[in-house]
N, C-alpha and C. Protein backbone atom coordinates (compact mmCIF):
# COMPACT_ATOMS: atom_id res chain seq x y z
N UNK A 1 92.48 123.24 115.49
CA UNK A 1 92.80 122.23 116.48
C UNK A 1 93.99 122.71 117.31
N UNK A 2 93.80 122.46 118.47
CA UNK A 2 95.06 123.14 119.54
C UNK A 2 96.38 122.27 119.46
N UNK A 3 97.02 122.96 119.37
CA UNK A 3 98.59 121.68 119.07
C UNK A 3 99.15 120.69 119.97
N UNK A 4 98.43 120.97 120.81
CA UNK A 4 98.58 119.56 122.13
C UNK A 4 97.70 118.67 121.91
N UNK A 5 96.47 118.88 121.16
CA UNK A 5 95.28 118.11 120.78
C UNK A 5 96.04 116.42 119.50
N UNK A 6 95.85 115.92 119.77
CA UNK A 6 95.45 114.58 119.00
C UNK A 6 94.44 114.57 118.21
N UNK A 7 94.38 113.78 117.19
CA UNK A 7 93.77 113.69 115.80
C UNK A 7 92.65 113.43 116.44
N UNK A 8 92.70 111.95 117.48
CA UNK A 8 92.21 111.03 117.59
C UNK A 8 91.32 111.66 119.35
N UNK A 9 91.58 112.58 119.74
CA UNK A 9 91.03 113.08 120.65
C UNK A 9 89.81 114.00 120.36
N UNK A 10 89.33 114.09 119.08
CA UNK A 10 87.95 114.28 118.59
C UNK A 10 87.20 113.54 118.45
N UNK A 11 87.39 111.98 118.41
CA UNK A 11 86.87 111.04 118.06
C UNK A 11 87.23 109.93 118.50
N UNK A 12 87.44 110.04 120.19
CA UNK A 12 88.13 108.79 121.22
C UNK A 12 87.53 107.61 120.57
N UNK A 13 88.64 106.58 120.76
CA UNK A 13 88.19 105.34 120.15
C UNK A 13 87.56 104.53 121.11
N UNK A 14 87.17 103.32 120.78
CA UNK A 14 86.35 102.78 121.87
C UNK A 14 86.93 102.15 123.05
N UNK A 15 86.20 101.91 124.08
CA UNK A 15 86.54 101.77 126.10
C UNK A 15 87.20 100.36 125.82
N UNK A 16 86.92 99.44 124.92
CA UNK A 16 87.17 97.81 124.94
C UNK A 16 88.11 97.87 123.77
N UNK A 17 88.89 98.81 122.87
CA UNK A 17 89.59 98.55 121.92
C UNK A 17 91.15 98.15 122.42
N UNK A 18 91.59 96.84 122.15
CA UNK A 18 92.79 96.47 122.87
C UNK A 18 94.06 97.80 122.79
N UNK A 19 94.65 97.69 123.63
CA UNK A 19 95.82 98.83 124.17
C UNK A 19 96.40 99.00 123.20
N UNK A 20 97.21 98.31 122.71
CA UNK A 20 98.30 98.07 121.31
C UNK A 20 97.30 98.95 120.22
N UNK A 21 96.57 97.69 119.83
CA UNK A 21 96.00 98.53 118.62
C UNK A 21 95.22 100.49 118.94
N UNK A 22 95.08 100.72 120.17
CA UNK A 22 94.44 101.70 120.39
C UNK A 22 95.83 102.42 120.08
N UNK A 23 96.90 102.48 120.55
CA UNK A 23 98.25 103.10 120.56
C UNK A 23 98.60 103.20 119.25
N UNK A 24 98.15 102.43 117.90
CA UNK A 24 99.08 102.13 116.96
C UNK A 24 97.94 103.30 115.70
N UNK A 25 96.57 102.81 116.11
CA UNK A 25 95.14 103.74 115.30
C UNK A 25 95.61 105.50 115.81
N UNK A 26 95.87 105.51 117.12
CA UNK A 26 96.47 107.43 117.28
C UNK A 26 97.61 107.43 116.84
N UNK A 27 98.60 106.56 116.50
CA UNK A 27 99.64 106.94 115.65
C UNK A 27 99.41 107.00 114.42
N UNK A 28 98.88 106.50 113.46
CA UNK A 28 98.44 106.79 112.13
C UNK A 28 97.62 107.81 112.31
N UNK A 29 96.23 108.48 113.02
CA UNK A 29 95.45 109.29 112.70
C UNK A 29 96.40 110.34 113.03
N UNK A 30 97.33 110.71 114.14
CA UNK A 30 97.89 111.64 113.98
C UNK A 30 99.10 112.02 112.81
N UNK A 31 99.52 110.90 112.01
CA UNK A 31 100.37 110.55 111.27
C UNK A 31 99.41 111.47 109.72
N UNK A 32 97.85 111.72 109.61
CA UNK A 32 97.15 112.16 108.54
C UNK A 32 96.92 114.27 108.67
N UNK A 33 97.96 113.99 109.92
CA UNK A 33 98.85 115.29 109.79
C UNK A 33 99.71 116.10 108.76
N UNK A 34 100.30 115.14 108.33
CA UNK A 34 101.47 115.22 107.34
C UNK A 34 100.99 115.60 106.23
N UNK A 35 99.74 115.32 106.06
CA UNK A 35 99.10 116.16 104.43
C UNK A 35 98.91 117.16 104.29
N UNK A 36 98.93 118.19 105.98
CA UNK A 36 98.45 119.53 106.39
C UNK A 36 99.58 120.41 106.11
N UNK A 37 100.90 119.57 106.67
CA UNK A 37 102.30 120.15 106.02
C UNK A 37 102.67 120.84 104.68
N UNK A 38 102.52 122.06 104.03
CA UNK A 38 102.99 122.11 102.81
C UNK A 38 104.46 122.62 102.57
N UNK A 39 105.55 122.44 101.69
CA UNK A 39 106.50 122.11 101.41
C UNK A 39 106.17 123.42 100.44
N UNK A 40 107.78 124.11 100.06
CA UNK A 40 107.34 125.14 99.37
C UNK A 40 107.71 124.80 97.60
N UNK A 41 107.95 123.48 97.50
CA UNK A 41 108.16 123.18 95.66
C UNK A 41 106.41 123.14 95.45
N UNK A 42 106.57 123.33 94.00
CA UNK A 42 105.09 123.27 93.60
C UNK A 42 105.32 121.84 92.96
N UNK A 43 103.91 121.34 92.80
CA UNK A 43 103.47 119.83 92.18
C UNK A 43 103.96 120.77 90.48
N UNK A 44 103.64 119.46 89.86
CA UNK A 44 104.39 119.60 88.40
C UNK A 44 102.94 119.37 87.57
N UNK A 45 101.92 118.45 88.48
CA UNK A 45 101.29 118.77 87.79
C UNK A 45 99.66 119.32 88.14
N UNK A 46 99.46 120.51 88.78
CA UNK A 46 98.83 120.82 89.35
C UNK A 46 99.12 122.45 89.82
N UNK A 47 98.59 123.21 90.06
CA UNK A 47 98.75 124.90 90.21
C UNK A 47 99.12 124.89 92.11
N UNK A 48 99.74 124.21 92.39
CA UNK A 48 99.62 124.28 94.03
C UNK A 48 100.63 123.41 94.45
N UNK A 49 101.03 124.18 95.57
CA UNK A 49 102.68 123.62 96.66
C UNK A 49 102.13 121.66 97.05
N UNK A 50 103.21 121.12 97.16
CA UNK A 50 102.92 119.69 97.53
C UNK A 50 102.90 120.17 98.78
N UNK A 51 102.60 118.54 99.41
CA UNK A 51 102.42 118.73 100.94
C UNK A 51 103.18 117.79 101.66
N UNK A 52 103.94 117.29 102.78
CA UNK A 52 104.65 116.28 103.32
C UNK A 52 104.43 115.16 102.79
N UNK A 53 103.02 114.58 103.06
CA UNK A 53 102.81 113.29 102.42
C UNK A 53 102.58 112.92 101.23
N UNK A 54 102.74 113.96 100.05
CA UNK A 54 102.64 113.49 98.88
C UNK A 54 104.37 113.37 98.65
N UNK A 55 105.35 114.13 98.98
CA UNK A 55 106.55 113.97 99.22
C UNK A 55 107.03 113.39 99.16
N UNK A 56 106.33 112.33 100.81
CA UNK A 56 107.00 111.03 101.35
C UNK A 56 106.86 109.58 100.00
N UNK A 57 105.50 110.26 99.94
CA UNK A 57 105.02 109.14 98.67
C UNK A 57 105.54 108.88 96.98
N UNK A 58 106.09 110.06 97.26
CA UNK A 58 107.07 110.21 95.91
C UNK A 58 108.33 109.62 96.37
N UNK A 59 108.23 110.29 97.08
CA UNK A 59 110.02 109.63 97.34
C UNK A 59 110.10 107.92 97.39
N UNK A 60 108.83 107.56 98.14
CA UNK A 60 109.32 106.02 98.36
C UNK A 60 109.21 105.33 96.90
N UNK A 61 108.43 105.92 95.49
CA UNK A 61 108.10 105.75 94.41
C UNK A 61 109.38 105.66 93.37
N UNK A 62 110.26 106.75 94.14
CA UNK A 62 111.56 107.35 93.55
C UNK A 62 112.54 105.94 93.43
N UNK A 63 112.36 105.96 95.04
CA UNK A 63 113.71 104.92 95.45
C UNK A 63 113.02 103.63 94.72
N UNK A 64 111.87 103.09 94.71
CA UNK A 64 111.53 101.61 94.27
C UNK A 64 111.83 101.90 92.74
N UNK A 65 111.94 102.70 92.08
CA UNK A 65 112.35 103.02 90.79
C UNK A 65 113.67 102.91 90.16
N UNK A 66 114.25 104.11 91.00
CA UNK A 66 115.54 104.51 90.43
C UNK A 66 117.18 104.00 91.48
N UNK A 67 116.51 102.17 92.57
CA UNK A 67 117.59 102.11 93.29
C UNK A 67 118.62 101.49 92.34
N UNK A 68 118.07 101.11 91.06
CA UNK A 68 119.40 100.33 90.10
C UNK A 68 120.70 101.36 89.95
N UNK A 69 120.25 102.80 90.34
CA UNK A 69 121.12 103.36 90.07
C UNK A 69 121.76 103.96 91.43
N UNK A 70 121.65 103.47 92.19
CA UNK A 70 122.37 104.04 93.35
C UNK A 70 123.83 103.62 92.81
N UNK A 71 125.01 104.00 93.59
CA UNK A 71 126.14 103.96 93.65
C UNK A 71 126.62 102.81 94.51
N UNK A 72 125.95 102.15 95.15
CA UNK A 72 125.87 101.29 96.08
C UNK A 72 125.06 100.43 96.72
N UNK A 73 125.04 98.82 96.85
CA UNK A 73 124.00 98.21 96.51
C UNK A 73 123.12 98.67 98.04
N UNK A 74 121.69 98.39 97.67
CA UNK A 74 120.82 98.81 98.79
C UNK A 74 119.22 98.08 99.17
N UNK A 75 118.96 97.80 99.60
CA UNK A 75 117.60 96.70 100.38
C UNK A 75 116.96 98.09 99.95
N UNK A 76 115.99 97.99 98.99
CA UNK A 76 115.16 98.57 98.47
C UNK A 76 113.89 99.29 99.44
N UNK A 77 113.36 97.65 99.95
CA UNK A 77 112.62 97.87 100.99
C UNK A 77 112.62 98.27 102.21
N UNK A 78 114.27 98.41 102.61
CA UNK A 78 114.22 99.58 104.12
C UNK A 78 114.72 100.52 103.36
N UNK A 79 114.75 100.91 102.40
CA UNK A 79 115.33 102.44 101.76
C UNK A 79 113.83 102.96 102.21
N UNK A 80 112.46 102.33 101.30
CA UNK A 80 111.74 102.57 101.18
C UNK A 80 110.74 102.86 102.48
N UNK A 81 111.30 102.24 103.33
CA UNK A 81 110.52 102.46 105.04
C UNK A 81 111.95 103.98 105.32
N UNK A 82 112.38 104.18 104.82
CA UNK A 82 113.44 105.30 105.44
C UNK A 82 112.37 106.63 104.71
N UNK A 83 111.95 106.46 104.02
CA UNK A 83 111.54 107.87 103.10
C UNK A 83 109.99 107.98 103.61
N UNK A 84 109.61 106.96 104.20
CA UNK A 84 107.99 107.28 104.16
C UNK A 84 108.10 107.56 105.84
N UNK A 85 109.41 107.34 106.71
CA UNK A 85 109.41 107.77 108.18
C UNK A 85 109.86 108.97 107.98
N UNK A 86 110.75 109.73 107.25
CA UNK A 86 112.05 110.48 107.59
C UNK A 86 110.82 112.23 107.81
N UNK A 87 110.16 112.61 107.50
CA UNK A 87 109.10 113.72 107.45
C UNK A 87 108.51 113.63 108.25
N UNK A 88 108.31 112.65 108.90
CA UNK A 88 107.04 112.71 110.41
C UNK A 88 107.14 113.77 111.52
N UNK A 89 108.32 113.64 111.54
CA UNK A 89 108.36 114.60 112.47
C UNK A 89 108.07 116.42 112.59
N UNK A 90 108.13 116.62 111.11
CA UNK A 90 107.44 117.60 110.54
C UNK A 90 106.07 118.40 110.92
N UNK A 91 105.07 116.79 111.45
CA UNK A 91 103.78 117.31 111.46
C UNK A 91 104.05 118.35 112.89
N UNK A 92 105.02 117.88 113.86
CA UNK A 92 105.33 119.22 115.12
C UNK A 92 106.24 119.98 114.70
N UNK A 93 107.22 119.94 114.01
CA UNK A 93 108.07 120.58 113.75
C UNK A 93 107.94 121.89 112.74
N UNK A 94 107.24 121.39 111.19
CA UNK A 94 106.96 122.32 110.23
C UNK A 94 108.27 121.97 109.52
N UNK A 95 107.76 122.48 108.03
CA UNK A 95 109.16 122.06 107.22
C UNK A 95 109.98 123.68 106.76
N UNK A 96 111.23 122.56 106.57
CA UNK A 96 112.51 124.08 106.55
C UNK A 96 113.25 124.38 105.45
N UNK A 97 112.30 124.81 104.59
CA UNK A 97 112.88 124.63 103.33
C UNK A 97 114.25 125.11 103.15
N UNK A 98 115.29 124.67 101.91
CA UNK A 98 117.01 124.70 102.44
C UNK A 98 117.02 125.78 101.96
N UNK A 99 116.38 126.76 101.27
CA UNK A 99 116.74 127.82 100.97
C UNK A 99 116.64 129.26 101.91
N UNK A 100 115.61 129.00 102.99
CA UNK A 100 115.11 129.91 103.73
C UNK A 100 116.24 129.66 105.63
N UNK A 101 116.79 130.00 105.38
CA UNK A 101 118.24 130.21 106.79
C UNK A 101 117.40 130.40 107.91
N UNK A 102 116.42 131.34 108.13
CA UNK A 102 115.43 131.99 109.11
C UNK A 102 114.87 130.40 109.54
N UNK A 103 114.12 129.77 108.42
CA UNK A 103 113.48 128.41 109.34
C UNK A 103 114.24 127.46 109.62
N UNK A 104 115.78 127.45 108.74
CA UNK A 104 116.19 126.56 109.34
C UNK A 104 116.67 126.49 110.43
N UNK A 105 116.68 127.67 111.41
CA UNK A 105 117.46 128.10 112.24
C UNK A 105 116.94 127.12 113.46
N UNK A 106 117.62 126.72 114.22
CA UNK A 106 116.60 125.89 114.91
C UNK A 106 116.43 124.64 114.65
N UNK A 107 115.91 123.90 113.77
CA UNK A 107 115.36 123.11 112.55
C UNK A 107 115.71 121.62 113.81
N UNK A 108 116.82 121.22 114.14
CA UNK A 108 117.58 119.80 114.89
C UNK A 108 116.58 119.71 115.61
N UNK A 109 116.67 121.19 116.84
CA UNK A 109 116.01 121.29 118.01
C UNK A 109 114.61 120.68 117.46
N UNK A 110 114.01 121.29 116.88
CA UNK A 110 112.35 121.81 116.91
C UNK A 110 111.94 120.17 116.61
N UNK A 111 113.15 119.65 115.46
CA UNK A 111 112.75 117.61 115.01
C UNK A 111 113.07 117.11 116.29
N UNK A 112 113.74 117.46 116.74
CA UNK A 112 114.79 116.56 118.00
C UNK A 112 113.25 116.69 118.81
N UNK A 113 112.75 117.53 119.87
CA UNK A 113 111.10 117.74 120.84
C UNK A 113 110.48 117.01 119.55
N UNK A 114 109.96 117.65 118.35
CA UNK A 114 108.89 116.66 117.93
C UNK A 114 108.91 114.90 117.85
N UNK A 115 110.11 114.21 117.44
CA UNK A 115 110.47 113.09 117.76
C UNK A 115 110.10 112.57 119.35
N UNK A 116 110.87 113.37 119.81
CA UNK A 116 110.23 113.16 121.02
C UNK A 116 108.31 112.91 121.47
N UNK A 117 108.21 114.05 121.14
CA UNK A 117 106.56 113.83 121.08
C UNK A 117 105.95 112.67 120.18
N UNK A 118 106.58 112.36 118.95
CA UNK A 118 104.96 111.87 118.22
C UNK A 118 105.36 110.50 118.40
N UNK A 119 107.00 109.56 118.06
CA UNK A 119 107.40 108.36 118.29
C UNK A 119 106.61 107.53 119.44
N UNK A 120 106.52 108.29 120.70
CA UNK A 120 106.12 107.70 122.54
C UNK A 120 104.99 107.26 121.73
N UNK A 121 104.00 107.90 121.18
CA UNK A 121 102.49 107.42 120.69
C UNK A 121 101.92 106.21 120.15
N UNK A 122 103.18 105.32 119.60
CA UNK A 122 103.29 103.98 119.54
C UNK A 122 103.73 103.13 120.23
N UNK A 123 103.11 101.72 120.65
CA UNK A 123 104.09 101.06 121.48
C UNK A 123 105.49 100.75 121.68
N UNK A 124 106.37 100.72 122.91
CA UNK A 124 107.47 100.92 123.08
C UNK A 124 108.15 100.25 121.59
N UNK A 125 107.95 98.93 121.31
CA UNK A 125 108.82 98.39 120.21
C UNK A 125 108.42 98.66 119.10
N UNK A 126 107.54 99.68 118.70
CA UNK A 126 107.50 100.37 117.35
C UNK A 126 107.60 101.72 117.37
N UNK A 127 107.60 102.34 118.65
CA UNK A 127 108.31 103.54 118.81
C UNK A 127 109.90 103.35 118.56
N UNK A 128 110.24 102.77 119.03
CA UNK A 128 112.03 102.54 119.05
C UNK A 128 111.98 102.10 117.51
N UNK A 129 111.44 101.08 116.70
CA UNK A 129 111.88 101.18 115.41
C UNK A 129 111.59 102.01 114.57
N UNK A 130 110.83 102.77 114.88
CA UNK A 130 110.32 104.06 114.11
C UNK A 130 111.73 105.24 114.14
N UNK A 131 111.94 104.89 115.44
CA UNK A 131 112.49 106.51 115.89
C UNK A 131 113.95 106.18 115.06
N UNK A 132 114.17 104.89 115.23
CA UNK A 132 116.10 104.18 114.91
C UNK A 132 115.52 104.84 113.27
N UNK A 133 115.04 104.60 112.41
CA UNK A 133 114.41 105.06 111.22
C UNK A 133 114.91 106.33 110.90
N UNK A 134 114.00 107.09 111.60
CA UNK A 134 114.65 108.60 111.34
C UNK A 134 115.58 108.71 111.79
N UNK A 135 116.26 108.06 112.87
CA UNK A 135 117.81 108.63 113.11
C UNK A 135 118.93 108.32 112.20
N UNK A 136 118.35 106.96 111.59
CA UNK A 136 119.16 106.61 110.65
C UNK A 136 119.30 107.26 109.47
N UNK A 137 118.21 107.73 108.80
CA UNK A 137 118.36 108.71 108.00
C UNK A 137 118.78 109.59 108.11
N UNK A 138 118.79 110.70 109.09
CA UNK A 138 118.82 112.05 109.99
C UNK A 138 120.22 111.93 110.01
N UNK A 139 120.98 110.98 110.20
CA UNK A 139 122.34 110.30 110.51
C UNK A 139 123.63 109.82 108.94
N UNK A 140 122.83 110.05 107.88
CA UNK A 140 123.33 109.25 106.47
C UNK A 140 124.49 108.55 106.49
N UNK A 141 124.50 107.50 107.35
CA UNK A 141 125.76 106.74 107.02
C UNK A 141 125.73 105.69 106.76
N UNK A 142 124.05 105.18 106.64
CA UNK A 142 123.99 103.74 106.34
C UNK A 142 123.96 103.92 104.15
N UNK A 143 124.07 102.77 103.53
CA UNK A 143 123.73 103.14 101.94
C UNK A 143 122.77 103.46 102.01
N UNK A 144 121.37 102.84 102.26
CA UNK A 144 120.11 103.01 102.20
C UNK A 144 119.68 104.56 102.30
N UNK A 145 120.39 104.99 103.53
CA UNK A 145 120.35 106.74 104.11
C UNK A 145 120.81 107.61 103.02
N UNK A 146 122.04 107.57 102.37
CA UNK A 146 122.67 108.29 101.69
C UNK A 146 121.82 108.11 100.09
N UNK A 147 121.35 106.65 99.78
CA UNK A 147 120.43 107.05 98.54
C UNK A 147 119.18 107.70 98.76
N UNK A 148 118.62 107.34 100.04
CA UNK A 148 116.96 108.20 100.32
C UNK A 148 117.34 109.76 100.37
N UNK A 149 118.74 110.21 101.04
CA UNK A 149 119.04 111.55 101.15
C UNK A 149 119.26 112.08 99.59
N UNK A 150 119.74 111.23 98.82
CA UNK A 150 119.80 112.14 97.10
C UNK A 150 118.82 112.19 96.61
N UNK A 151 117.47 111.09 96.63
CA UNK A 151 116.25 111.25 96.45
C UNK A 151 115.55 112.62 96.84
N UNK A 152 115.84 112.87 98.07
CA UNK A 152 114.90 113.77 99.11
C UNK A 152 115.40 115.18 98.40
N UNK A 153 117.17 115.07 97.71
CA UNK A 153 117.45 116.37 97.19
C UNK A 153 116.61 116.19 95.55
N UNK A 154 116.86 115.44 94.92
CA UNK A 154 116.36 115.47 93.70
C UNK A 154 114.83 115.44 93.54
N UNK A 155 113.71 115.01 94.45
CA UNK A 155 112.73 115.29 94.01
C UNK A 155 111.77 116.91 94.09
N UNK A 156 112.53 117.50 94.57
CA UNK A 156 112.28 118.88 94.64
C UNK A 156 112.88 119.90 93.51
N UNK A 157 114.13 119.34 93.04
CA UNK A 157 114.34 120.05 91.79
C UNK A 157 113.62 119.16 90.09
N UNK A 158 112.96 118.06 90.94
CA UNK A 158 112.47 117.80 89.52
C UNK A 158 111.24 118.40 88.93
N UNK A 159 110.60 118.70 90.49
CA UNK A 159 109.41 119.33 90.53
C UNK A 159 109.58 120.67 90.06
N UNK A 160 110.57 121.55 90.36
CA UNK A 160 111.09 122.48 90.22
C UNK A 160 110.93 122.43 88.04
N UNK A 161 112.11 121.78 88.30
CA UNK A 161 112.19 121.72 86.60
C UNK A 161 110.88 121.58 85.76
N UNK A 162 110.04 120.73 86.52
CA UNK A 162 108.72 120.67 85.48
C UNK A 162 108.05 121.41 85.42
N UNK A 163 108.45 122.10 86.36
CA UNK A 163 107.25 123.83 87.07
C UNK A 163 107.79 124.86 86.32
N UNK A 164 109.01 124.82 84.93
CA UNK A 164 109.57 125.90 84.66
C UNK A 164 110.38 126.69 85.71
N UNK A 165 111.04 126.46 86.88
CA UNK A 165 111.56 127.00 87.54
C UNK A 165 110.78 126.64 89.28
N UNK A 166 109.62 126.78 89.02
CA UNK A 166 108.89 127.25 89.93
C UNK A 166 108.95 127.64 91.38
N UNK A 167 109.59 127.32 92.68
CA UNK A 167 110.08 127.62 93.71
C UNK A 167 111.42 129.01 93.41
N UNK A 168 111.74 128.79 92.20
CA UNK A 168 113.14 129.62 91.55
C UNK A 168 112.59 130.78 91.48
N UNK A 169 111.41 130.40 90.65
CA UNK A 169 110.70 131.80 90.13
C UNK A 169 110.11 132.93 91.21
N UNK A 170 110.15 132.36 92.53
CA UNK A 170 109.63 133.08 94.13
C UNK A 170 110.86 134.28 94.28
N UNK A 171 110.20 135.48 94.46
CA UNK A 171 111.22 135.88 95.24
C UNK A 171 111.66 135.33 96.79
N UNK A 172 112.56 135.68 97.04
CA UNK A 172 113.45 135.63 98.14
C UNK A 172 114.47 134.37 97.98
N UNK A 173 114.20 133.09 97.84
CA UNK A 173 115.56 132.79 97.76
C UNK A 173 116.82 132.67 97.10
N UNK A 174 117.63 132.98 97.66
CA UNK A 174 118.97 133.48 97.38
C UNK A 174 119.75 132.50 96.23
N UNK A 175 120.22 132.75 95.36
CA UNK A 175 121.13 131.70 95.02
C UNK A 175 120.52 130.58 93.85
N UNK A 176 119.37 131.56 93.76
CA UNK A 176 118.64 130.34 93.13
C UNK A 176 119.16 129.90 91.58
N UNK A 177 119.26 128.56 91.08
CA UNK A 177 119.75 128.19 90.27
C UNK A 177 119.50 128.50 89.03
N UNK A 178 119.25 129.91 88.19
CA UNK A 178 118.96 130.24 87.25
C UNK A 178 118.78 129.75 85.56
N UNK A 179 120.15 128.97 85.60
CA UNK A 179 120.03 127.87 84.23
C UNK A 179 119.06 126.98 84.71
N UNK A 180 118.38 126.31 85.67
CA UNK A 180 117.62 125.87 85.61
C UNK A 180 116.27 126.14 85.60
N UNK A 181 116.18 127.19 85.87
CA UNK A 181 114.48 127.72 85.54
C UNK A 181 113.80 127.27 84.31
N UNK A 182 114.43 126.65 83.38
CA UNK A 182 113.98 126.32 82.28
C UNK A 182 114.09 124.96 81.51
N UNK A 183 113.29 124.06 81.16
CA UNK A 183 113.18 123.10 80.23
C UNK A 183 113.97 123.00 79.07
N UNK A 184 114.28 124.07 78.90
CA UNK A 184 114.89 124.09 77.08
C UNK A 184 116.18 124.36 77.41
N UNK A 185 116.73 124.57 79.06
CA UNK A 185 118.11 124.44 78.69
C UNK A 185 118.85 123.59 79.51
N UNK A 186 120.02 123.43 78.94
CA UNK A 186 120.68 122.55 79.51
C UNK A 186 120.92 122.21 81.29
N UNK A 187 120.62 120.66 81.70
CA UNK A 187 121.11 120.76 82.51
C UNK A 187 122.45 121.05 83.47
N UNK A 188 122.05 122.24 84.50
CA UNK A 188 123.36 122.77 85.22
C UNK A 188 124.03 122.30 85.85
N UNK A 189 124.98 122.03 85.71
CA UNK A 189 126.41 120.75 86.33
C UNK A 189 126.25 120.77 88.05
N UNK A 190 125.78 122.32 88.60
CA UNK A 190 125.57 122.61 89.75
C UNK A 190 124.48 121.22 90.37
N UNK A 191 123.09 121.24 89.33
CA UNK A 191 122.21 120.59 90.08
C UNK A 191 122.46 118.76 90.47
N UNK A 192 123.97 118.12 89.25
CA UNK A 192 124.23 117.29 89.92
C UNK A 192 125.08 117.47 90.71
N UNK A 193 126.38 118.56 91.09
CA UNK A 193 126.74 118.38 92.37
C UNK A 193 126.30 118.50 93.41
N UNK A 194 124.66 119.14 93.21
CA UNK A 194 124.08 119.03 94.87
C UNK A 194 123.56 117.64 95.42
N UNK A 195 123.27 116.67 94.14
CA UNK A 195 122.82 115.23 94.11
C UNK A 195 124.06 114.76 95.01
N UNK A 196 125.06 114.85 94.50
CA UNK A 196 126.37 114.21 94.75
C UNK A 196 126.81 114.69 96.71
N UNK A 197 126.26 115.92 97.07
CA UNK A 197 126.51 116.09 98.28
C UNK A 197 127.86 117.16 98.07
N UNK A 198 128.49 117.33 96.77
CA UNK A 198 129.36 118.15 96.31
C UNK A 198 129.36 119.47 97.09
């Protein structure tokens, strides 16, 4: 599919389908993008890399779970609209994993044009709450932001941990957290100061 192409431009919807809803059906079909995205942690339980939207779906699973433990009280339910927006922009952008410097290079720009692009695709007043969404996250200064942002770090090393290492075990990235490659040993004080923003 050509990258200017729409999901939904293989399969125009119909001449009489009201405006709104026609605007809101190409924002979700292009939104079934995000599964095409793969992320370079592996699933924990499965031989293969996750993909954006299983991600997003963890994460919002994470936060409805584990907000008793935030540090700070938080509306569960816009945490939970923060984690299932904050990746969209991905489906133009591509994801940057934190270990690889080369993709992140760029990384603002490339979200900053895709935002641009995929938000307009909904009507004006759910484009604008969509977009305030990711900025707010993108932004961590609300509580809600700063617990979806420790989520977004911790569910990649959990995956990690259940995988025996697995993203660790890749060559090339640098730095990688070695006491943790493993189940049987102790957790590394490192992996909660990256929770912490330390």
């Amino acid at each position: 599919m050509d990258d200017e192409e729409l999901v939904s431009d293989r399969s125009p919807w119909p001449d009489d389908l009201d405006h709104r809803v026609r605007q809101q059906l190409t924002f979700v079909a292009e939104a079934d993008k995000l599964k095409t995205i793969l992320r370079a942690s592996p699933l924990a339980a499965a031989d293969r890399r996750e993909n954006d939207a299983e991600h997003s779906w963890h994460l919002a699973l994470m936060v409805m779970l584990l907000a008793e433990h935030a540090d700070e009280p938080i509306d569960v339910g816009h945490a939970m609209q923060l984690v299932v927006i904050h990746d969209l922009v991905e489906i133009y952008a591509g994801d940057s994993p934190v270990f690889d410097a080369a993709a992140r290079a760029g990384q603002q720009e490339r979200e900053e044009s895709a935002a641009e692009r995929l938000f307009p695709l909904l009507p004006e007043d759910q484009a604008a709450r969509l977009r305030g969404l990711w900025e707010e996250f993108e932004a961590g200064v609300t509580p809600e932001a700063r617990f979806c942002k420790a989520m977004d770090r911790l569910e990649p090393m959990l995956l990690n941990w259940l995988n025996h290492g697995g993203t660790w075990q890749m060559p090339g990235p640098p730095s990688r957290p070695s006491a943790l490659a493993s189940p049987a040993s102790s957790p590394d004080p490192r992996l909660w100061a990256t929770l912490s923003g330390a």
